[in-house]
N, C-alpha and C. Protein backbone atom coordinates (compact mmCIF):
# COMPACT_ATOMS: atom_id res chain seq x y z
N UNK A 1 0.82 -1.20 0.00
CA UNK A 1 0.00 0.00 0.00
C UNK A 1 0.86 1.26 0.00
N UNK A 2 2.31 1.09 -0.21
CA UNK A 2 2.73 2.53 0.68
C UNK A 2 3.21 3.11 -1.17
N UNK A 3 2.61 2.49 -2.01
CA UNK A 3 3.11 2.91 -3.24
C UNK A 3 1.77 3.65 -4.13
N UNK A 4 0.74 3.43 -3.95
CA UNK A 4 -0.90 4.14 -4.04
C UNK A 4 -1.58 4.75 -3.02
N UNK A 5 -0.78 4.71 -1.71
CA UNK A 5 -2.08 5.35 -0.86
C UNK A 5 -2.13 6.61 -1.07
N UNK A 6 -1.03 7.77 -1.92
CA UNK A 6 -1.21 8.75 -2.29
C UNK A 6 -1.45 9.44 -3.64
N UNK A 7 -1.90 7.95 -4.45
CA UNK A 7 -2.09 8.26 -5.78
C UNK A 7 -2.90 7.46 -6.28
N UNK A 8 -4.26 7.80 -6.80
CA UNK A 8 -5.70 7.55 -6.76
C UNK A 8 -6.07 7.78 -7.83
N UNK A 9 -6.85 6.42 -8.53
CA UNK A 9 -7.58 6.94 -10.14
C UNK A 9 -8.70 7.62 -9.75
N UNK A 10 -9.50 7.90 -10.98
CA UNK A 10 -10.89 9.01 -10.98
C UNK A 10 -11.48 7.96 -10.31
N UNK A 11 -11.72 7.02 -9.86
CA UNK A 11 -12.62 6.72 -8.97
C UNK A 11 -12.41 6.29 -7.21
N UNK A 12 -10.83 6.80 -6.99
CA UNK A 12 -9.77 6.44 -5.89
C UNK A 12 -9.74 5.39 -5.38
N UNK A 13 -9.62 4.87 -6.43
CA UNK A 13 -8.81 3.14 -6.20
C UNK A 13 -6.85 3.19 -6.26
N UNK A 14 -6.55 3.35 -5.85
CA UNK A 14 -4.96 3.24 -5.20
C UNK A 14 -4.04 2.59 -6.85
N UNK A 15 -3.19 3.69 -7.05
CA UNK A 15 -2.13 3.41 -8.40
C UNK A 15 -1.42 2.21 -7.70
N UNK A 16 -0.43 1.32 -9.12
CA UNK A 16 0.44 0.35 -8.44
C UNK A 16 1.38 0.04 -9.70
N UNK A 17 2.44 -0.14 -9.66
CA UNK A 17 3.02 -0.76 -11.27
C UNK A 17 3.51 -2.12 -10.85
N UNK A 18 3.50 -3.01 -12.05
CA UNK A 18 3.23 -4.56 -11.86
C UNK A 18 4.87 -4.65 -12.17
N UNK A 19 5.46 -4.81 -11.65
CA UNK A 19 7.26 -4.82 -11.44
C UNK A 19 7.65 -6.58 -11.03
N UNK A 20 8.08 -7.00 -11.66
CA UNK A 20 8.50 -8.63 -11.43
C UNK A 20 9.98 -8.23 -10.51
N UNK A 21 10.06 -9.05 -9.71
CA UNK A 21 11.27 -8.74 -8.04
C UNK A 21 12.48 -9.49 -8.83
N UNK A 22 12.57 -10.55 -10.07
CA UNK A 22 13.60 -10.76 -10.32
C UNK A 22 14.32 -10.29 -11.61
N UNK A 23 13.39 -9.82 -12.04
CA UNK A 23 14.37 -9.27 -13.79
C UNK A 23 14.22 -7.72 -13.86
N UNK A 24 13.40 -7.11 -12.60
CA UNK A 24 12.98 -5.99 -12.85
C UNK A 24 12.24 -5.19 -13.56
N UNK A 25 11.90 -5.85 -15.09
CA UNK A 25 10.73 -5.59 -16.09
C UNK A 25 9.34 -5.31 -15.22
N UNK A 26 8.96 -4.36 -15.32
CA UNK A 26 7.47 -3.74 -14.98
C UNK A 26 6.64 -3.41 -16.65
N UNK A 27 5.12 -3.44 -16.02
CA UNK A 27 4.15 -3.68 -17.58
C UNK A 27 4.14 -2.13 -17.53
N UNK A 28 3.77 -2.18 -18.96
CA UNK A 28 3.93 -0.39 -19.11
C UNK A 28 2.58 -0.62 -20.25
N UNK A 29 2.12 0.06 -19.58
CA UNK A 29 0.57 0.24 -20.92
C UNK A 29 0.64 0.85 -22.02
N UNK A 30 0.25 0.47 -23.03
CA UNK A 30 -0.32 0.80 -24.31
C UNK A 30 -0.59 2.14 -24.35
N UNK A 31 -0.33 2.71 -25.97
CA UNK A 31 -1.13 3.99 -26.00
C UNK A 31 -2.43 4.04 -25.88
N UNK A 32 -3.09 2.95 -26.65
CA UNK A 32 -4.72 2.99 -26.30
C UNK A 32 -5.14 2.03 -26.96
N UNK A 33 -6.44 1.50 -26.98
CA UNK A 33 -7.12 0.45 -27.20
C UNK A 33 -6.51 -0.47 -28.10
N UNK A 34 -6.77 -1.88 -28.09
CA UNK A 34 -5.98 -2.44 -28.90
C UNK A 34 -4.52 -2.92 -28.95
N UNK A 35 -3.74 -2.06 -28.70
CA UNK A 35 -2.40 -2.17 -28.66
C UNK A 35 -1.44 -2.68 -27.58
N UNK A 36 -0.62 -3.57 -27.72
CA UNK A 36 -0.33 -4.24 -27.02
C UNK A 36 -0.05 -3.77 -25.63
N UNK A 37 0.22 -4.62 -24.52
CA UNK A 37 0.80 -4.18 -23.15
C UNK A 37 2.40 -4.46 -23.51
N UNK A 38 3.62 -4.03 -23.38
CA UNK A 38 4.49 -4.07 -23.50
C UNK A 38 5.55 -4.35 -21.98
N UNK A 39 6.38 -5.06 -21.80
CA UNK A 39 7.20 -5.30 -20.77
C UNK A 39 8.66 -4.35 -21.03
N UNK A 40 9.55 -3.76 -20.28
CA UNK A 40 9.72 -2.62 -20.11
C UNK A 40 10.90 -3.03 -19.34
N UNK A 41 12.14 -2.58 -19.15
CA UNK A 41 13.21 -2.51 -18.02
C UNK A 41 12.80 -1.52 -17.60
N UNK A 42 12.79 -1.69 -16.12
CA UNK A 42 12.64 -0.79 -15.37
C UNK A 42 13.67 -0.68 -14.36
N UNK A 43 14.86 0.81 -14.48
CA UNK A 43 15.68 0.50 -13.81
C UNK A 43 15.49 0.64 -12.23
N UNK A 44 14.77 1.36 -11.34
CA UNK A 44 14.19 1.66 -10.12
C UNK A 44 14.13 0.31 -9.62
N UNK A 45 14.01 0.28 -8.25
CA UNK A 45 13.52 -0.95 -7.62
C UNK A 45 12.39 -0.32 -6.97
N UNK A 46 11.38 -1.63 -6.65
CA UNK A 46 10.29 -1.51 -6.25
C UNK A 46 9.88 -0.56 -5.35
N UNK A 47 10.78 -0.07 -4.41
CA UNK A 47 10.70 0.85 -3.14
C UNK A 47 10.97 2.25 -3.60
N UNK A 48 11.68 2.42 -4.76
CA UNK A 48 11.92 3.67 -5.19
C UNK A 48 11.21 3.52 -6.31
N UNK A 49 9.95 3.15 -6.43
CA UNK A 49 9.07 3.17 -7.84
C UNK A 49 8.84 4.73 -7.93
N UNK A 50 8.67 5.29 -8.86
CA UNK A 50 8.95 7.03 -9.60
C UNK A 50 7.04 6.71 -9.77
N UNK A 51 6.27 7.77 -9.22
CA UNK A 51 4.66 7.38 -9.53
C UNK A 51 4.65 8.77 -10.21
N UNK A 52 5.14 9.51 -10.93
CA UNK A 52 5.28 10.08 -11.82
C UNK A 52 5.28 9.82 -13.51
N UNK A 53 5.46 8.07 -13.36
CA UNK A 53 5.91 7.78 -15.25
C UNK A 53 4.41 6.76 -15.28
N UNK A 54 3.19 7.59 -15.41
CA UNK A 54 1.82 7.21 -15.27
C UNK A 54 1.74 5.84 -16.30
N UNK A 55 2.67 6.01 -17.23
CA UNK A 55 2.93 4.59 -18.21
C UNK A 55 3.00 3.66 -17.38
N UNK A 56 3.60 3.60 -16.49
CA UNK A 56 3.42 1.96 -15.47
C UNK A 56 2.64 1.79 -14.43
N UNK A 57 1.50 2.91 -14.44
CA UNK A 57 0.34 3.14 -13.02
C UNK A 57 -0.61 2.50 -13.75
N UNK A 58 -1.15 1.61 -12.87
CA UNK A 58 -2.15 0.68 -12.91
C UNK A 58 -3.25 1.20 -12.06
N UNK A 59 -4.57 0.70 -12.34
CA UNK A 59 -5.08 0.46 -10.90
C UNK A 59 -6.46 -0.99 -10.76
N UNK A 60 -6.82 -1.35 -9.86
CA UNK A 60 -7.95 -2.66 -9.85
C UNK A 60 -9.36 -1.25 -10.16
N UNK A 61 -10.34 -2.11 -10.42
CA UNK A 61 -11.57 -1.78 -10.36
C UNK A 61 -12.45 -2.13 -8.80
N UNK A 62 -13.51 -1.61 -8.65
CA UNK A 62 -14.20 -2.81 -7.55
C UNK A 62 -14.12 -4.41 -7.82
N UNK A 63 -14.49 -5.11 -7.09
CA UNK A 63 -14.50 -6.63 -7.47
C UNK A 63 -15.75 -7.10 -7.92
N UNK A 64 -15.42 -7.94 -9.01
CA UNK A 64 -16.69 -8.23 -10.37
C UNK A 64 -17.37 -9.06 -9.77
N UNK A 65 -16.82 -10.30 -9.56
CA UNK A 65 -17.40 -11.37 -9.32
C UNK A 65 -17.52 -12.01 -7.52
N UNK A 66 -17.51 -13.18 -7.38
CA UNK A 66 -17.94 -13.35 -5.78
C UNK A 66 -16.48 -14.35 -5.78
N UNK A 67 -15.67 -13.98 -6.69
CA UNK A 67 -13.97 -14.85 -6.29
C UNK A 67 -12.77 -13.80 -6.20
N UNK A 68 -13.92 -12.67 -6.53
CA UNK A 68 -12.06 -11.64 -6.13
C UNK A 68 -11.54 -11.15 -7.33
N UNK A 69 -12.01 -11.43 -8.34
CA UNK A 69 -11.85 -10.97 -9.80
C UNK A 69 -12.08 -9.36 -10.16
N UNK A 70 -10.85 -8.57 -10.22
CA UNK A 70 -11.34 -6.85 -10.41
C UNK A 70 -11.01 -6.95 -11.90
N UNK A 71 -11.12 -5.42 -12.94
CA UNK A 71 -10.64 -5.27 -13.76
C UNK A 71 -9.15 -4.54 -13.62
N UNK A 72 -8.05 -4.74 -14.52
CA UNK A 72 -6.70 -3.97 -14.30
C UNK A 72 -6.70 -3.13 -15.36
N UNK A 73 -7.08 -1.68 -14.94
CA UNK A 73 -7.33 -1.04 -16.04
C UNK A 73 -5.70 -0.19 -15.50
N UNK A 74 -6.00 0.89 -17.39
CA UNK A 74 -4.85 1.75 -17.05
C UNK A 74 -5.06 2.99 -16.12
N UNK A 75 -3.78 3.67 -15.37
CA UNK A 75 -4.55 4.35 -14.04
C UNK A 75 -4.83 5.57 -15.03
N UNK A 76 -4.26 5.95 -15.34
CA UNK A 76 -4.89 7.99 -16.08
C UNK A 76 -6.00 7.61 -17.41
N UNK A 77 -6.21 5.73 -17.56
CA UNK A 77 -7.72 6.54 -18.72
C UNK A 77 -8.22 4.76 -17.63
N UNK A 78 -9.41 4.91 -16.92
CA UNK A 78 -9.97 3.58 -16.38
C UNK A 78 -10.70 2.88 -17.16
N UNK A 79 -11.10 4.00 -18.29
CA UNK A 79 -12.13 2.88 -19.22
C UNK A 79 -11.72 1.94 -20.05
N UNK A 80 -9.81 2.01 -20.80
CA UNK A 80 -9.27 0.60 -20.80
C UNK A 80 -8.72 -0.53 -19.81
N UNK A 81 -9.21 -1.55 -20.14
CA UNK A 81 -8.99 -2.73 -19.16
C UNK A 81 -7.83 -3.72 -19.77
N UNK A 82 -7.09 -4.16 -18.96
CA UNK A 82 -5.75 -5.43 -19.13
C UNK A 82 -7.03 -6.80 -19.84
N UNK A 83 -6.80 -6.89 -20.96
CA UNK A 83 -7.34 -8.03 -21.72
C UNK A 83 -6.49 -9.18 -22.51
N UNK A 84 -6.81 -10.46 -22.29
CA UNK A 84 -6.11 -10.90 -23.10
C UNK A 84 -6.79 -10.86 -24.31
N UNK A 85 -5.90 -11.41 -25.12
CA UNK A 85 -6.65 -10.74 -26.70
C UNK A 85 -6.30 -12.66 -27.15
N UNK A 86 -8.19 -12.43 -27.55
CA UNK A 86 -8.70 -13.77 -28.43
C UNK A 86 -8.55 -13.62 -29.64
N UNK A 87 -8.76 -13.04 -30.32
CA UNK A 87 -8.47 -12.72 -31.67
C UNK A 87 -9.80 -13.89 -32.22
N UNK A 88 -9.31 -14.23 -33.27
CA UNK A 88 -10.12 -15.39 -34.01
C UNK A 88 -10.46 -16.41 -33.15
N UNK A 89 -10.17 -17.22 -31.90
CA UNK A 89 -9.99 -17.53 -31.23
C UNK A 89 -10.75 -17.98 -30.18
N UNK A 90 -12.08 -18.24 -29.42
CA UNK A 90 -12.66 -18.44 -28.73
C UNK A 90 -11.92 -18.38 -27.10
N UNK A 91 -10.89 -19.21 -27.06
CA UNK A 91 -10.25 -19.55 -25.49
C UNK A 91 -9.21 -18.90 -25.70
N UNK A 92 -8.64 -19.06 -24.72
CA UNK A 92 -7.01 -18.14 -24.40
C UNK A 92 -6.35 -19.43 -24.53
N UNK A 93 -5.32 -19.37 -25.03
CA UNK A 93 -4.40 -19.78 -24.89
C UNK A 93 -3.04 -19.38 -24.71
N UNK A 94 -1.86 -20.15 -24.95
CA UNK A 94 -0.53 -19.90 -24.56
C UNK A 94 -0.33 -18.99 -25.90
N UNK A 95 0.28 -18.03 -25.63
CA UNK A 95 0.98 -16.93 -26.95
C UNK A 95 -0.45 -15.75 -27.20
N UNK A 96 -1.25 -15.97 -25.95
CA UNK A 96 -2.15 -14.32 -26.41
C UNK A 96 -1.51 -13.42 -26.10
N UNK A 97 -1.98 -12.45 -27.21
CA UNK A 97 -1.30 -11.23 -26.42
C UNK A 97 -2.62 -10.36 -25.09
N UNK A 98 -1.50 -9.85 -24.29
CA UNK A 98 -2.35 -8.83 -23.32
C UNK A 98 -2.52 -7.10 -24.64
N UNK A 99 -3.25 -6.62 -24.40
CA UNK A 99 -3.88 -5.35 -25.09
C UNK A 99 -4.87 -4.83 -23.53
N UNK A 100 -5.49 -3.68 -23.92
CA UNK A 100 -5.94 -2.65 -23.97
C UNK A 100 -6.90 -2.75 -24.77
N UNK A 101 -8.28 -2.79 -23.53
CA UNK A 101 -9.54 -2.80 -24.13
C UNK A 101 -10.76 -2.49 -23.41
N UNK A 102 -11.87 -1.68 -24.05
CA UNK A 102 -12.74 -1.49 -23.30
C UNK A 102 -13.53 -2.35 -22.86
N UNK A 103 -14.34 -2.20 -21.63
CA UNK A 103 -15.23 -3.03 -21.29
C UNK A 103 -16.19 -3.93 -21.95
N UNK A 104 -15.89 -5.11 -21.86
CA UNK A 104 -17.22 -5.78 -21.84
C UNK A 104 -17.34 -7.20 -21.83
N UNK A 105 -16.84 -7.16 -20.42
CA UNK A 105 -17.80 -8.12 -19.80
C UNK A 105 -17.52 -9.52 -19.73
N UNK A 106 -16.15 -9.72 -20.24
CA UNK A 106 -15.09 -10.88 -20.46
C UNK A 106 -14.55 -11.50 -19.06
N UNK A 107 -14.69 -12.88 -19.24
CA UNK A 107 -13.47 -13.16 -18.57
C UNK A 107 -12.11 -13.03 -18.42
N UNK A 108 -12.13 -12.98 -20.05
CA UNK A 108 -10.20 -12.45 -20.47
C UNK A 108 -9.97 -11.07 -19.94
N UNK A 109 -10.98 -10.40 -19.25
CA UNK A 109 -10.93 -9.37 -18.66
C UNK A 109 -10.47 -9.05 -17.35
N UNK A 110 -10.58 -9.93 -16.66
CA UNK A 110 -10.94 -9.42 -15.01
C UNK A 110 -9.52 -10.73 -14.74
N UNK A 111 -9.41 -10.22 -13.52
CA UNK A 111 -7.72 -10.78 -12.55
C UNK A 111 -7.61 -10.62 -11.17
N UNK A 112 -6.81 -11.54 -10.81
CA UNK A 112 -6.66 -11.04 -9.38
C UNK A 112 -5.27 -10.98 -9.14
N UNK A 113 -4.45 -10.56 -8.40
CA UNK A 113 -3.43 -10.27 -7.80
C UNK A 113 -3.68 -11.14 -6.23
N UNK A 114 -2.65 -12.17 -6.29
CA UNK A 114 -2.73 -12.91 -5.55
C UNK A 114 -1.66 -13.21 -5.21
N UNK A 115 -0.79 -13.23 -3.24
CA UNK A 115 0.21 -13.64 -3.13
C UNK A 115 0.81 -14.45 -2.66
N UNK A 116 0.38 -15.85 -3.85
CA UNK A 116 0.84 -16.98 -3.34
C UNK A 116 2.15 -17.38 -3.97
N UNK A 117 2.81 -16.51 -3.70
CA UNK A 117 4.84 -16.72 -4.35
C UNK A 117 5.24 -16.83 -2.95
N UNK A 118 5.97 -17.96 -3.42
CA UNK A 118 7.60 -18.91 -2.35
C UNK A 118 8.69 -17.46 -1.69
N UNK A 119 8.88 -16.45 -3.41
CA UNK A 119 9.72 -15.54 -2.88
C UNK A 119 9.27 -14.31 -1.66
């Protein structure tokens, strides 16, 4: 919490950037709809995250469903959401890409952040 409790989307749900603890790559969002989510060196470590480079501010939505499932939209526009992208495709599979997409109403939509890591 000590990385959003002072930085709040339009609906003040708490910013966060998704930073992996071993390669340092954090997700950096898309210009806008459609376009891919891109992975990113990020030279900062997690404790000195910069909440200034709004490209890696995230934030959850309320929770969708009754398992904990929010949307991960981008923090400065909320109305795109972290999607995986079906394309032709019905199911997800291995090699979708993540994009930037508006609502509606997907499973490939909604996520949880969960911390069940060893590290």
């Amino acid at each position: 919490d000590k990385f959003g409790s002072n930085v709040k989307d339009e609906e003040g749900f708490p910013g966060f950037a998704l930073v992996n603890k071993a390669t340092g790559l954090a997700l950096k969002h898309a210009c806008g709809a459609a376009q891919p989510v891109r992975i990113i060196h990020c030279l900062v470590q997690l404790a000195c995250f910069n909440s200034n480079d709004l490209s890696l501010m995230w934030s959850e939505s309320k929770v969708i469903d009754n398992e904990g499932y929010r949307r991960i939209r981008m923090f400065n526009n909320i109305h795109l959401n972290m999607d995986v992208y079906l394309g032709d495709h019905p199911d997800i599979q291995e090699g979708n890409k993540i994009v930037l997409w508006e609502w509606k109403n997907g499973d490939n939509q909604i996520w949880k952040i969960s911390s069940h890591c060893k590290f």
